[in-house]
Structure formats: C-alpha cells, structure tokens
C-alpha atoms as a PDB file:
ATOM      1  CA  UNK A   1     -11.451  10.271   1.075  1.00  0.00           C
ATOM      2  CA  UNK A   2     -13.419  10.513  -2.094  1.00  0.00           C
ATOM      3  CA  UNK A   3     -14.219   7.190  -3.346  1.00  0.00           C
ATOM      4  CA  UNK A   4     -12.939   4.871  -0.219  1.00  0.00           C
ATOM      5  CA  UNK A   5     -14.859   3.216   1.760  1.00  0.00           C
ATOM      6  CA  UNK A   6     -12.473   1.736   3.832  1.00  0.00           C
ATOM      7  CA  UNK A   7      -8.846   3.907   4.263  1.00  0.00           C
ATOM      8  CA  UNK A   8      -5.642   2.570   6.438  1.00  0.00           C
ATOM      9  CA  UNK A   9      -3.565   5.253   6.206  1.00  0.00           C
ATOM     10  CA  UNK A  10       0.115   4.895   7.084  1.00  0.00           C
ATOM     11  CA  UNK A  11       2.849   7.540   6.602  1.00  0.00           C
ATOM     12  CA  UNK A  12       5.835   6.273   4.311  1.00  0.00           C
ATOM     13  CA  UNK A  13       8.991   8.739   3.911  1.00  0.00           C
ATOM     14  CA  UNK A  14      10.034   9.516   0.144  1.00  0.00           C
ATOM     15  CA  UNK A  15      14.071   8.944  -0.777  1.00  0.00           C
ATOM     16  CA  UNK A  16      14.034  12.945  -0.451  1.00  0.00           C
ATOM     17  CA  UNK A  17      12.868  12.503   2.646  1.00  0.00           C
ATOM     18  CA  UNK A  18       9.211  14.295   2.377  1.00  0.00           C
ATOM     19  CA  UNK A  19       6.304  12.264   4.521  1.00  0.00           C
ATOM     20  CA  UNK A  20       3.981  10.860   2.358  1.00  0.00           C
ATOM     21  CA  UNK A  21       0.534   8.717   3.222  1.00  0.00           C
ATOM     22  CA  UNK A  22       0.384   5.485   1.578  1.00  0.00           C
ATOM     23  CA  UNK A  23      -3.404   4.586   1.556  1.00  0.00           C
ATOM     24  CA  UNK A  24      -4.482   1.089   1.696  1.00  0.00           C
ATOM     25  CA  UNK A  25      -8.027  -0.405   1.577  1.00  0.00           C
ATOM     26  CA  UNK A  26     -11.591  -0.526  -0.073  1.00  0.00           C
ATOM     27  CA  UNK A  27     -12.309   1.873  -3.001  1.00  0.00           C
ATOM     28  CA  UNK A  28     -15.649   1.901  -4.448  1.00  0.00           C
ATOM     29  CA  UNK A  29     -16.462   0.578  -8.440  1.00  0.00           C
ATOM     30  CA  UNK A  30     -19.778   0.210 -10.552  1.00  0.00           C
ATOM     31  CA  UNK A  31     -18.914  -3.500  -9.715  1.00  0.00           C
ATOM     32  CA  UNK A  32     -18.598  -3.103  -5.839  1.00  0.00           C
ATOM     33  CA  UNK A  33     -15.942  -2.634  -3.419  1.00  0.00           C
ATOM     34  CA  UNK A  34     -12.426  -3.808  -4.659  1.00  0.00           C
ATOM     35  CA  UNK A  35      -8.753  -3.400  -3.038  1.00  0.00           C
ATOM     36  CA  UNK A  36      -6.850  -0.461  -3.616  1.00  0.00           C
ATOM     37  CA  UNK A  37      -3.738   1.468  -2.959  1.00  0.00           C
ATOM     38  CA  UNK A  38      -2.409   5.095  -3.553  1.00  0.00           C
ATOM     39  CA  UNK A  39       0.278   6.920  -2.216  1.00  0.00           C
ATOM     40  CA  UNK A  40       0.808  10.353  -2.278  1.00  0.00           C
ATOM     41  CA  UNK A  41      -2.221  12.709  -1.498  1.00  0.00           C
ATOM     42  CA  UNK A  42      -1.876  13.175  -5.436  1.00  0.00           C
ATOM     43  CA  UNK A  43      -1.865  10.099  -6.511  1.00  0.00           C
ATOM     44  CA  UNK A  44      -3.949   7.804  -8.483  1.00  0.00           C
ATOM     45  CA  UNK A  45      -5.534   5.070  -6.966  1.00  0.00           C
ATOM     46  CA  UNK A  46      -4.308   1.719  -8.107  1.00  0.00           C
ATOM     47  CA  UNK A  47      -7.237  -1.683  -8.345  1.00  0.00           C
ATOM     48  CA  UNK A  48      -5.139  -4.633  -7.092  1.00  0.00           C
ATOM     49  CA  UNK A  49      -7.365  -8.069  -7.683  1.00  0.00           C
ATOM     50  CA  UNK A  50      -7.403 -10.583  -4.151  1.00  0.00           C
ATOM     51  CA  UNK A  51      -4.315 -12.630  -5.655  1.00  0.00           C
ATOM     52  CA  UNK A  52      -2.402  -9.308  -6.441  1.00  0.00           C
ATOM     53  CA  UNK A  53      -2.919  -7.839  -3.350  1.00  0.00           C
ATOM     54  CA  UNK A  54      -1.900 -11.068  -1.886  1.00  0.00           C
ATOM     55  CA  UNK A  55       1.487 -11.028  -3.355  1.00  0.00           C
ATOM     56  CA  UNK A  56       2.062  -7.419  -2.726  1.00  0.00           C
ATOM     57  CA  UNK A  57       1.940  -8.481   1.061  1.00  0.00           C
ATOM     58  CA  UNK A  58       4.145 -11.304   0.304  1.00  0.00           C
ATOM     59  CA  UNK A  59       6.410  -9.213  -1.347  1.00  0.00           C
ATOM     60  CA  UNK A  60       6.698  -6.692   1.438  1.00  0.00           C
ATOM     61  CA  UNK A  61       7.049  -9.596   3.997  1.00  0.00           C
ATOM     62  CA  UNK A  62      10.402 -10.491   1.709  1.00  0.00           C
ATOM     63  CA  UNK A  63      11.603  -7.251   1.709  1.00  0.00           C
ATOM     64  CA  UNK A  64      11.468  -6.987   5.310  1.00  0.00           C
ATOM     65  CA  UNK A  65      12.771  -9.753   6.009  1.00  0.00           C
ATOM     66  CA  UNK A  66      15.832  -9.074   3.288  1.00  0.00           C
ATOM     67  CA  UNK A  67      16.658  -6.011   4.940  1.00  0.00           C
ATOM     68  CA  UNK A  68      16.788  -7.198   8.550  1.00  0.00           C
ATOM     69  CA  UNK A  69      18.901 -10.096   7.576  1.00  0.00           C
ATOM     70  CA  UNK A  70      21.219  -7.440   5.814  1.00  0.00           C
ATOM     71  CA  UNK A  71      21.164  -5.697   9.311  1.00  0.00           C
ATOM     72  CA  UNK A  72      22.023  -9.073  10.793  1.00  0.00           C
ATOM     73  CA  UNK A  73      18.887  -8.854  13.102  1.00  0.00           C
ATOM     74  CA  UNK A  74      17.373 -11.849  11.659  1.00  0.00           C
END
C-alpha cells in the first residue's frame, strides 16, 4: 500500500452489505511516520494524532461494549 509503512488490514461490512477493508496503521509524512486510518480501497487516508487515536479505541471499546449489553451478553 502506497504510502504505509505499517498496514493491519481488517474487513468491515458496509450497511449495504458490500466487504470493505478498514486499514489501520503507520502512513508515511515529510515529518515521519504518524497513525492513520482509511477504509474503503478508495478512500482517503485519515492522520489521527497519539491522543486521537487513543480515543478512537476507547470509543470502539464503548461501542462494543453498548451493543453486547443491548444483546444482554454483558
């Protein structure tokens, strides 16, 4: 993948239902390697600072964790 250094792909599923990979990891900059995420094979890729990527894990961890109480499996 142009510009990555690092890639983590994983496969996410659109509402549509259409597979899509939702990339995660190190892009390179003119200021060094920084945290980034795309998704689509089309899309852009997105610069997330440390405490932004940071929350965007947090965030996840919550929505997990709201879903599977909603499913009473937590």
């Amino acid at each position: 993948m142009e510009g990555w250094r690092t890639a983590l792909v994983v496969q996410g599923v659109t509402r549509g239902g259409r597979a899509v990979p939702v990339v995660a990891g190190l892009l390179e900059t003119p200021y060094g390697p920084l945290v980034g995420i795309r998704v689509g094979e089309r899309g852009e890729s997105v610069i997330l600072s440390d405490q932004v990527g940071a929350e965007l894990i947090v965030n996840l961890r919550e929505a997990i964790a709201t879903k599977l109480k909603a499913e009473g499996e937590l």
